[in-house]
C-alpha atoms as a PDB file:
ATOM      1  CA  UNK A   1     -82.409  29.260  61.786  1.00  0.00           C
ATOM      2  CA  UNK A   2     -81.203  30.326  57.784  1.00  0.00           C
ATOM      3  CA  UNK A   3     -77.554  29.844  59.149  1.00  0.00           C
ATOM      4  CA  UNK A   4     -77.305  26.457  60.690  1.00  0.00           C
ATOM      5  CA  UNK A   5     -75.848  23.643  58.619  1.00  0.00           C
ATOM      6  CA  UNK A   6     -76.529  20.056  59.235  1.00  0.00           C
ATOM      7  CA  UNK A   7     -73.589  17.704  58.905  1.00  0.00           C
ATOM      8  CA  UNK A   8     -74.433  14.486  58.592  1.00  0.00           C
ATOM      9  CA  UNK A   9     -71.581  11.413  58.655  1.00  0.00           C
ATOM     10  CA  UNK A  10     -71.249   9.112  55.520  1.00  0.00           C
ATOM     11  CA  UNK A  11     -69.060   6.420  57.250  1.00  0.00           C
ATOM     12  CA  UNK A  12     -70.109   3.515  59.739  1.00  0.00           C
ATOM     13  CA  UNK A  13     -66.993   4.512  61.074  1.00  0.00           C
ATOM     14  CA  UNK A  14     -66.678   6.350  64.587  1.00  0.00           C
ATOM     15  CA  UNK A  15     -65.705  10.312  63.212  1.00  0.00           C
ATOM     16  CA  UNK A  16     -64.788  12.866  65.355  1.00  0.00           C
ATOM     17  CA  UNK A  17     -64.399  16.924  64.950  1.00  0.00           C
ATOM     18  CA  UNK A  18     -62.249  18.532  67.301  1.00  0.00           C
ATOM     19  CA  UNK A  19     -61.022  21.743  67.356  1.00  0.00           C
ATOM     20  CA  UNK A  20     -59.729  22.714  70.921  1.00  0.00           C
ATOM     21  CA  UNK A  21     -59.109  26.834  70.078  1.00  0.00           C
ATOM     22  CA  UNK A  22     -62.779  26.620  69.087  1.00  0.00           C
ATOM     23  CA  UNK A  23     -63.856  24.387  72.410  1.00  0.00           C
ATOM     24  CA  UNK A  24     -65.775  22.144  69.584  1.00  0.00           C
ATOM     25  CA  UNK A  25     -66.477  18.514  69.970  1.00  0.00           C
ATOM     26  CA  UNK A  26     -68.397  16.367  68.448  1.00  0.00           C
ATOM     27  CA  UNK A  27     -68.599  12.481  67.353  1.00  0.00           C
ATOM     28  CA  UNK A  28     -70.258  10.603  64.904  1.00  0.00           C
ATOM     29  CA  UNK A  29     -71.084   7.096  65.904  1.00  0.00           C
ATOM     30  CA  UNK A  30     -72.652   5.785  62.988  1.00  0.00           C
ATOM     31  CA  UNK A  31     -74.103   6.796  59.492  1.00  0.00           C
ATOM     32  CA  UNK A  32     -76.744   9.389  58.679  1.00  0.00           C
ATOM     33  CA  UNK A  33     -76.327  10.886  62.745  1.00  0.00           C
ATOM     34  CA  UNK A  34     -76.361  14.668  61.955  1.00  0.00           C
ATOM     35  CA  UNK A  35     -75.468  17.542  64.089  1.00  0.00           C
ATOM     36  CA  UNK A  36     -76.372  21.153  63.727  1.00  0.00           C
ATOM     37  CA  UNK A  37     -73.814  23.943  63.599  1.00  0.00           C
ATOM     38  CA  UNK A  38     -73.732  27.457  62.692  1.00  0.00           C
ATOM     39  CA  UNK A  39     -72.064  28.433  59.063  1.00  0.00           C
ATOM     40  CA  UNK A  40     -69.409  30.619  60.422  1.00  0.00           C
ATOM     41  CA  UNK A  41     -68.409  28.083  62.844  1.00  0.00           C
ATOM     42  CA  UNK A  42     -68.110  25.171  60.800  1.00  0.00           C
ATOM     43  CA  UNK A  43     -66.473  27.741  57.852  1.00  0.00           C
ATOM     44  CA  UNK A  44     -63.643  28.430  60.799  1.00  0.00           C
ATOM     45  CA  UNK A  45     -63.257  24.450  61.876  1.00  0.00           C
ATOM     46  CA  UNK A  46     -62.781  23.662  58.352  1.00  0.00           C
ATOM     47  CA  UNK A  47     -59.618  25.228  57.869  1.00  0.00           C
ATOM     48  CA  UNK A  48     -58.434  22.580  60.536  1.00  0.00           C
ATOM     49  CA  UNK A  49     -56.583  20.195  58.245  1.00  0.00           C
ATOM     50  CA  UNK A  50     -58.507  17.397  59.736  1.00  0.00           C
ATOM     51  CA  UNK A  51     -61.446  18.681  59.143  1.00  0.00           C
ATOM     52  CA  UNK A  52     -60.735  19.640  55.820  1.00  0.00           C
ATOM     53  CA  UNK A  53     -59.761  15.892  55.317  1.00  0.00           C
ATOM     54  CA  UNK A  54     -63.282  14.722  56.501  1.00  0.00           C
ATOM     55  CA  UNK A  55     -64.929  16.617  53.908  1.00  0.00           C
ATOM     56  CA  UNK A  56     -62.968  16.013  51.038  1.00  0.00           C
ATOM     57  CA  UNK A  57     -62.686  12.722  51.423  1.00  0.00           C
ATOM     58  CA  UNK A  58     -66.811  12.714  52.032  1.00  0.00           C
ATOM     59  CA  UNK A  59     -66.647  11.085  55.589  1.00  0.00           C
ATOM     60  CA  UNK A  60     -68.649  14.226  56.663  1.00  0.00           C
ATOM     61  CA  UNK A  61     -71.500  15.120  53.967  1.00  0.00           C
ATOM     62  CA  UNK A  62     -73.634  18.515  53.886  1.00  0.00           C
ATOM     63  CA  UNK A  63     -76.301  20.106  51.418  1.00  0.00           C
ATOM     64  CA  UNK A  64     -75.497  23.374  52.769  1.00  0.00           C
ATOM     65  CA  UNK A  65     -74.419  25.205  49.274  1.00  0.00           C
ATOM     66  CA  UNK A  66     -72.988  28.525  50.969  1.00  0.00           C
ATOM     67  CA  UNK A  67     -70.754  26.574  53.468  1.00  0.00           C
ATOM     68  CA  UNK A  68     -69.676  24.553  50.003  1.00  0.00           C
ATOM     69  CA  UNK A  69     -68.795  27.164  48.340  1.00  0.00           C
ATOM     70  CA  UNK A  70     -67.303  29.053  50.607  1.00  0.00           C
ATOM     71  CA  UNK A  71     -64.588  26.421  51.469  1.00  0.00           C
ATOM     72  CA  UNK A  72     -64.397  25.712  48.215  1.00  0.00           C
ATOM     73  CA  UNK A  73     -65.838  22.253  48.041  1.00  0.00           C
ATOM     74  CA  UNK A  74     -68.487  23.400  44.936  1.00  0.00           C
ATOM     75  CA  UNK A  75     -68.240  25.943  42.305  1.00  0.00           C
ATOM     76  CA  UNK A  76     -71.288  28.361  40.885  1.00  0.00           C
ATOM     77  CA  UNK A  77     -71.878  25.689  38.302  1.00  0.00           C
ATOM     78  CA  UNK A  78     -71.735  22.389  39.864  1.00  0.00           C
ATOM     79  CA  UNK A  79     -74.276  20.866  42.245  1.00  0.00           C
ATOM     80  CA  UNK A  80     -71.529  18.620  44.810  1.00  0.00           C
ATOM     81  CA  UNK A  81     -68.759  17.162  44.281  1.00  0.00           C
ATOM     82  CA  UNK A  82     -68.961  14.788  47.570  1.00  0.00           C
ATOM     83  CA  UNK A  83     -71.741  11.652  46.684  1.00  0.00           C
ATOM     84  CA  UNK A  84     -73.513  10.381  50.275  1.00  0.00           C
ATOM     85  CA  UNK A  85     -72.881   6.772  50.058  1.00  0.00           C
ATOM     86  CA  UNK A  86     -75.838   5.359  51.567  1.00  0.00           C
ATOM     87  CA  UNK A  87     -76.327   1.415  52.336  1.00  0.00           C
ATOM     88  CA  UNK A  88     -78.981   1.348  49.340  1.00  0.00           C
ATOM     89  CA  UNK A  89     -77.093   3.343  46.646  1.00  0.00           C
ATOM     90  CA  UNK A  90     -74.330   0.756  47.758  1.00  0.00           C
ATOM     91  CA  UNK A  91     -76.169  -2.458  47.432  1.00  0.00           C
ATOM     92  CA  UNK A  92     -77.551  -1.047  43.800  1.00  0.00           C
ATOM     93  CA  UNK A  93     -73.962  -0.141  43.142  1.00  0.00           C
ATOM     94  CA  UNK A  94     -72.794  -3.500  43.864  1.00  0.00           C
ATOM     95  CA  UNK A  95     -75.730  -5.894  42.177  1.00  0.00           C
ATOM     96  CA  UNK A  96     -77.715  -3.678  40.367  1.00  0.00           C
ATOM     97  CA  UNK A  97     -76.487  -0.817  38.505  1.00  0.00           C
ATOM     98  CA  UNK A  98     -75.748  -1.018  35.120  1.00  0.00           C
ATOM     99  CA  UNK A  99     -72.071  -1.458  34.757  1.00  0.00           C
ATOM    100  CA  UNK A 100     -71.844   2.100  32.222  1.00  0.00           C
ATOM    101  CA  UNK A 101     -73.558   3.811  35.231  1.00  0.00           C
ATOM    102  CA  UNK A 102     -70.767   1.932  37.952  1.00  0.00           C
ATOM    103  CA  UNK A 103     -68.336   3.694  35.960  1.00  0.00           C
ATOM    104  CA  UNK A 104     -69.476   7.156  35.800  1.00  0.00           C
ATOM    105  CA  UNK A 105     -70.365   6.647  40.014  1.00  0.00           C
ATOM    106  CA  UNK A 106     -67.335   5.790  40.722  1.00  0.00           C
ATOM    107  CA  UNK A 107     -65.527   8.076  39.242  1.00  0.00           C
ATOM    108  CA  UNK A 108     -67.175  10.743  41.161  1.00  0.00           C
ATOM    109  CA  UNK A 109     -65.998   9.099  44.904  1.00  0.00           C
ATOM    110  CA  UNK A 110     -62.813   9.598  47.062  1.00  0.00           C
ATOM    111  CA  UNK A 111     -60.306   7.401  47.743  1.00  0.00           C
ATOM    112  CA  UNK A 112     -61.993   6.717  50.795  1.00  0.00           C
ATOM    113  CA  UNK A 113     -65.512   6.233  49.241  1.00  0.00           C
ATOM    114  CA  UNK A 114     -63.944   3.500  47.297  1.00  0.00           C
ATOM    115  CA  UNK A 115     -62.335   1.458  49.987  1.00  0.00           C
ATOM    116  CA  UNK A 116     -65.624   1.746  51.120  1.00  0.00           C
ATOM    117  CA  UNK A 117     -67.346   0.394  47.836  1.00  0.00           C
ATOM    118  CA  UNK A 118     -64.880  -2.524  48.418  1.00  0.00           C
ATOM    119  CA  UNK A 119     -65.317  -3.306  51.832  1.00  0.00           C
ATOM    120  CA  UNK A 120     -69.364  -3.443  51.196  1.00  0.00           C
ATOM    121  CA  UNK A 121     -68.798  -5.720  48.017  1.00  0.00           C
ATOM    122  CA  UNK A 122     -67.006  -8.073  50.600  1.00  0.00           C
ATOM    123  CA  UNK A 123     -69.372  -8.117  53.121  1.00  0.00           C
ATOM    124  CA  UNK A 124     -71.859  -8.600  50.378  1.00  0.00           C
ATOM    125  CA  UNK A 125     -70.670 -11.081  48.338  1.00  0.00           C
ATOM    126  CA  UNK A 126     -73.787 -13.240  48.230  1.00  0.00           C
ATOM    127  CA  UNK A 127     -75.267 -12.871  44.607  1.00  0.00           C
ATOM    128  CA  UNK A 128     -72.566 -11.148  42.692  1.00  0.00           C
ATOM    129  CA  UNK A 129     -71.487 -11.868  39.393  1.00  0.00           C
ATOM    130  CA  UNK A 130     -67.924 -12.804  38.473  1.00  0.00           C
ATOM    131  CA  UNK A 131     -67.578  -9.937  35.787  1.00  0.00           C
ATOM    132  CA  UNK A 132     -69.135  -7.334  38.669  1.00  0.00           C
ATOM    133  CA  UNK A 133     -66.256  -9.139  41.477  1.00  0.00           C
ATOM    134  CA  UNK A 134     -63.680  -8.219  38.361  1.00  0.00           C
ATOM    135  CA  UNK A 135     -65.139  -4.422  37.954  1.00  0.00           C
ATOM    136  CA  UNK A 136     -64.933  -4.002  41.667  1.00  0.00           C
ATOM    137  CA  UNK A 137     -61.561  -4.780  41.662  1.00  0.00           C
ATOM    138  CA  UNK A 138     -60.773  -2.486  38.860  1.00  0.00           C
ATOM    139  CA  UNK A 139     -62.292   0.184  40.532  1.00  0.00           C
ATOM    140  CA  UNK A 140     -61.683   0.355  44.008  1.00  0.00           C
ATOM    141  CA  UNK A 141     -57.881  -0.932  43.456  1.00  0.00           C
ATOM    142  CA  UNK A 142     -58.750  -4.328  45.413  1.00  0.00           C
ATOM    143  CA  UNK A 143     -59.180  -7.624  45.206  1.00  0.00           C
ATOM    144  CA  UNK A 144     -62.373  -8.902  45.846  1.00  0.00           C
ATOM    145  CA  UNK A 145     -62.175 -12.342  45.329  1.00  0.00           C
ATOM    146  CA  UNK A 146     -59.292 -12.632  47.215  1.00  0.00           C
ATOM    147  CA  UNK A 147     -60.862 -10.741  49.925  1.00  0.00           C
ATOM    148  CA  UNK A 148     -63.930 -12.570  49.228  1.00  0.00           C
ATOM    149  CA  UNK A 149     -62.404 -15.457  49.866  1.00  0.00           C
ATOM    150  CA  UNK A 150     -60.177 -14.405  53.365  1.00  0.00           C
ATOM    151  CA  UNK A 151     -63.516 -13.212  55.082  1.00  0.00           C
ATOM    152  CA  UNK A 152     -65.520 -16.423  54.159  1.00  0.00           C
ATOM    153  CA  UNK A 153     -62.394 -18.255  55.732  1.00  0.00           C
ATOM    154  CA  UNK A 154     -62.532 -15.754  58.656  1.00  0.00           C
ATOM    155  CA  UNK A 155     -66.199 -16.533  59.109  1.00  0.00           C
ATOM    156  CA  UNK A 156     -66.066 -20.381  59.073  1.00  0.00           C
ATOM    157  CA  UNK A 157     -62.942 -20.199  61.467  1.00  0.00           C
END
Protein backbone atom coordinates (compact mmCIF):
# COMPACT_ATOMS: atom_id res chain seq x y z
CA UNK A 1 0.00 0.00 0.00
CA UNK A 2 3.27 2.48 -1.31
CA UNK A 3 0.45 4.85 -2.67
CA UNK A 4 -1.90 5.61 0.12
CA UNK A 5 -1.45 8.86 2.02
CA UNK A 6 -2.67 9.42 5.47
CA UNK A 7 -4.23 12.79 6.18
CA UNK A 8 -4.47 13.54 9.43
CA UNK A 9 -6.52 16.93 10.79
CA UNK A 10 -4.55 19.62 12.82
CA UNK A 11 -7.68 21.53 14.08
CA UNK A 12 -10.19 20.62 17.01
CA UNK A 13 -12.37 22.01 14.60
CA UNK A 14 -15.07 19.82 12.66
CA UNK A 15 -13.21 19.71 8.78
CA UNK A 16 -14.77 18.38 5.99
CA UNK A 17 -13.49 17.31 2.25
CA UNK A 18 -15.99 17.21 -0.29
CA UNK A 19 -15.68 16.89 -3.70
CA UNK A 20 -19.06 15.78 -5.34
CA UNK A 21 -17.48 15.07 -9.22
CA UNK A 22 -15.16 12.77 -7.26
CA UNK A 23 -18.21 11.18 -4.94
CA UNK A 24 -15.56 11.93 -1.93
CA UNK A 25 -16.58 12.61 1.58
CA UNK A 26 -15.04 12.69 4.45
CA UNK A 27 -15.04 14.58 8.03
CA UNK A 28 -12.73 15.22 10.58
CA UNK A 29 -14.20 15.45 14.01
CA UNK A 30 -11.36 16.16 16.04
CA UNK A 31 -7.45 16.35 16.01
CA UNK A 32 -4.96 13.67 15.00
CA UNK A 33 -8.27 11.43 13.29
CA UNK A 34 -6.55 10.31 10.01
CA UNK A 35 -8.01 8.85 6.95
CA UNK A 36 -6.35 6.92 4.21
CA UNK A 37 -6.55 7.89 0.56
CA UNK A 38 -4.85 7.03 -2.53
CA UNK A 39 -2.12 9.73 -4.00
CA UNK A 40 -3.81 10.28 -7.24
CA UNK A 41 -7.01 10.87 -5.59
CA UNK A 42 -6.13 13.23 -3.07
CA UNK A 43 -3.55 14.95 -5.96
CA UNK A 44 -7.10 15.45 -8.04
CA UNK A 45 -9.26 16.77 -4.77
CA UNK A 46 -6.60 19.18 -4.12
CA UNK A 47 -7.07 21.27 -6.97
CA UNK A 48 -10.59 21.92 -5.32
CA UNK A 49 -10.00 25.42 -3.98
CA UNK A 50 -11.25 24.27 -0.68
CA UNK A 51 -9.18 21.77 -0.40
CA UNK A 52 -6.32 23.58 -1.42
CA UNK A 53 -7.29 26.04 1.45
CA UNK A 54 -7.18 23.17 4.08
CA UNK A 55 -3.74 22.42 3.31
CA UNK A 56 -2.21 25.59 3.06
CA UNK A 57 -3.54 26.90 5.81
CA UNK A 58 -2.38 23.38 7.73
CA UNK A 59 -5.98 22.41 8.91
CA UNK A 60 -5.24 19.10 7.03
CA UNK A 61 -1.48 17.84 7.72
CA UNK A 62 0.38 14.90 5.73
CA UNK A 63 4.05 13.40 5.70
CA UNK A 64 3.42 12.10 2.38
CA UNK A 65 6.51 13.94 0.43
CA UNK A 66 5.34 12.93 -3.25
CA UNK A 67 1.72 14.21 -2.70
CA UNK A 68 3.75 17.54 -1.26
CA UNK A 69 5.53 18.02 -3.89
CA UNK A 70 3.45 17.34 -6.37
CA UNK A 71 0.87 20.06 -5.37
CA UNK A 72 3.44 22.08 -4.68
CA UNK A 73 3.26 22.39 -0.94
CA UNK A 74 7.36 21.39 -0.56
CA UNK A 75 10.23 21.88 -2.78
CA UNK A 76 13.37 19.26 -3.41
CA UNK A 77 15.15 21.10 -0.66
CA UNK A 78 12.84 21.73 2.11
CA UNK A 79 11.41 19.18 4.53
CA UNK A 80 7.44 20.94 5.09
CA UNK A 81 6.37 23.93 5.10
CA UNK A 82 2.95 23.08 7.13
CA UNK A 83 4.03 22.57 11.24
CA UNK A 84 1.29 19.92 13.02
CA UNK A 85 0.25 21.93 15.91
CA UNK A 86 -0.22 19.43 18.48
CA UNK A 87 -1.75 20.21 22.14
CA UNK A 88 1.94 19.63 23.60
CA UNK A 89 4.04 21.64 21.08
CA UNK A 90 1.24 24.26 22.01
CA UNK A 91 1.42 24.24 25.72
CA UNK A 92 5.53 24.39 25.30
CA UNK A 93 4.87 27.16 22.85
CA UNK A 94 2.86 29.02 25.23
CA UNK A 95 4.89 28.49 28.80
CA UNK A 96 7.88 26.96 27.87
CA UNK A 97 9.76 27.72 24.86
CA UNK A 98 12.35 30.03 24.86
CA UNK A 99 11.03 33.25 23.53
CA UNK A 100 14.10 33.28 20.42
CA UNK A 101 12.65 29.81 19.57
CA UNK A 102 8.62 31.38 19.78
CA UNK A 103 9.83 33.57 17.18
CA UNK A 104 11.37 31.41 14.67
CA UNK A 105 7.93 28.85 15.33
CA UNK A 106 5.83 31.21 14.63
CA UNK A 107 6.99 32.45 11.84
CA UNK A 108 6.71 29.19 10.17
CA UNK A 109 2.53 28.91 10.88
CA UNK A 110 -0.53 30.15 8.84
CA UNK A 111 -2.75 32.63 9.56
CA UNK A 112 -4.89 30.08 10.81
CA UNK A 113 -2.22 28.29 12.97
CA UNK A 114 -1.91 31.52 14.73
CA UNK A 115 -5.46 32.26 15.64
CA UNK A 116 -5.01 29.03 16.88
CA UNK A 117 -1.80 29.81 19.04
CA UNK A 118 -4.11 32.59 20.43
CA UNK A 119 -7.11 30.88 21.15
CA UNK A 120 -4.93 28.09 23.21
CA UNK A 121 -3.00 30.97 25.10
CA UNK A 122 -6.62 32.02 26.21
CA UNK A 123 -7.85 28.96 27.24
CA UNK A 124 -4.57 28.55 28.97
CA UNK A 125 -3.95 31.44 30.69
CA UNK A 126 -3.15 29.90 34.07
CA UNK A 127 0.72 30.37 34.61
CA UNK A 128 1.73 32.75 31.92
CA UNK A 129 3.97 35.49 32.21
CA UNK A 130 3.05 39.08 31.40
CA UNK A 131 6.01 39.55 28.84
CA UNK A 132 4.84 35.91 27.14
CA UNK A 133 0.73 37.49 27.24
CA UNK A 134 2.62 40.66 25.37
CA UNK A 135 4.60 38.25 22.73
CA UNK A 136 1.39 36.43 22.08
CA UNK A 137 -0.20 39.36 21.18
CA UNK A 138 2.53 40.46 18.93
CA UNK A 139 2.41 37.41 17.21
CA UNK A 140 -0.82 36.12 16.60
CA UNK A 141 -2.25 39.86 15.98
CA UNK A 142 -4.51 39.55 19.28
CA UNK A 143 -5.03 40.59 22.40
CA UNK A 144 -4.62 38.29 24.99
CA UNK A 145 -5.17 40.03 27.96
CA UNK A 146 -8.08 41.47 26.77
CA UNK A 147 -9.28 38.18 25.71
CA UNK A 148 -7.90 36.84 28.79
CA UNK A 149 -9.86 38.84 30.59
CA UNK A 150 -13.54 38.46 28.44
CA UNK A 151 -13.34 34.55 28.88
CA UNK A 152 -12.57 34.69 32.70
CA UNK A 153 -15.72 37.07 32.76
CA UNK A 154 -17.54 34.56 30.48
CA UNK A 155 -16.63 31.78 32.87
CA UNK A 156 -17.69 33.40 36.20
CA UNK A 157 -21.01 34.59 34.46
Amino acid sequence: MENMVYVTSASDHTLVMFVPEMHLSKTWTKRGQRYPFTRDQLIEAYYNPAIEYLFKEGLLVTDDKEFLKAVGLMTEEEETSVVNLTPDLLNRMIKLMPISDLKAHAAKLSRTQLTELGEYAVHHYADLKLDRIDLLSKITGKNILKAIENYKAAQEG
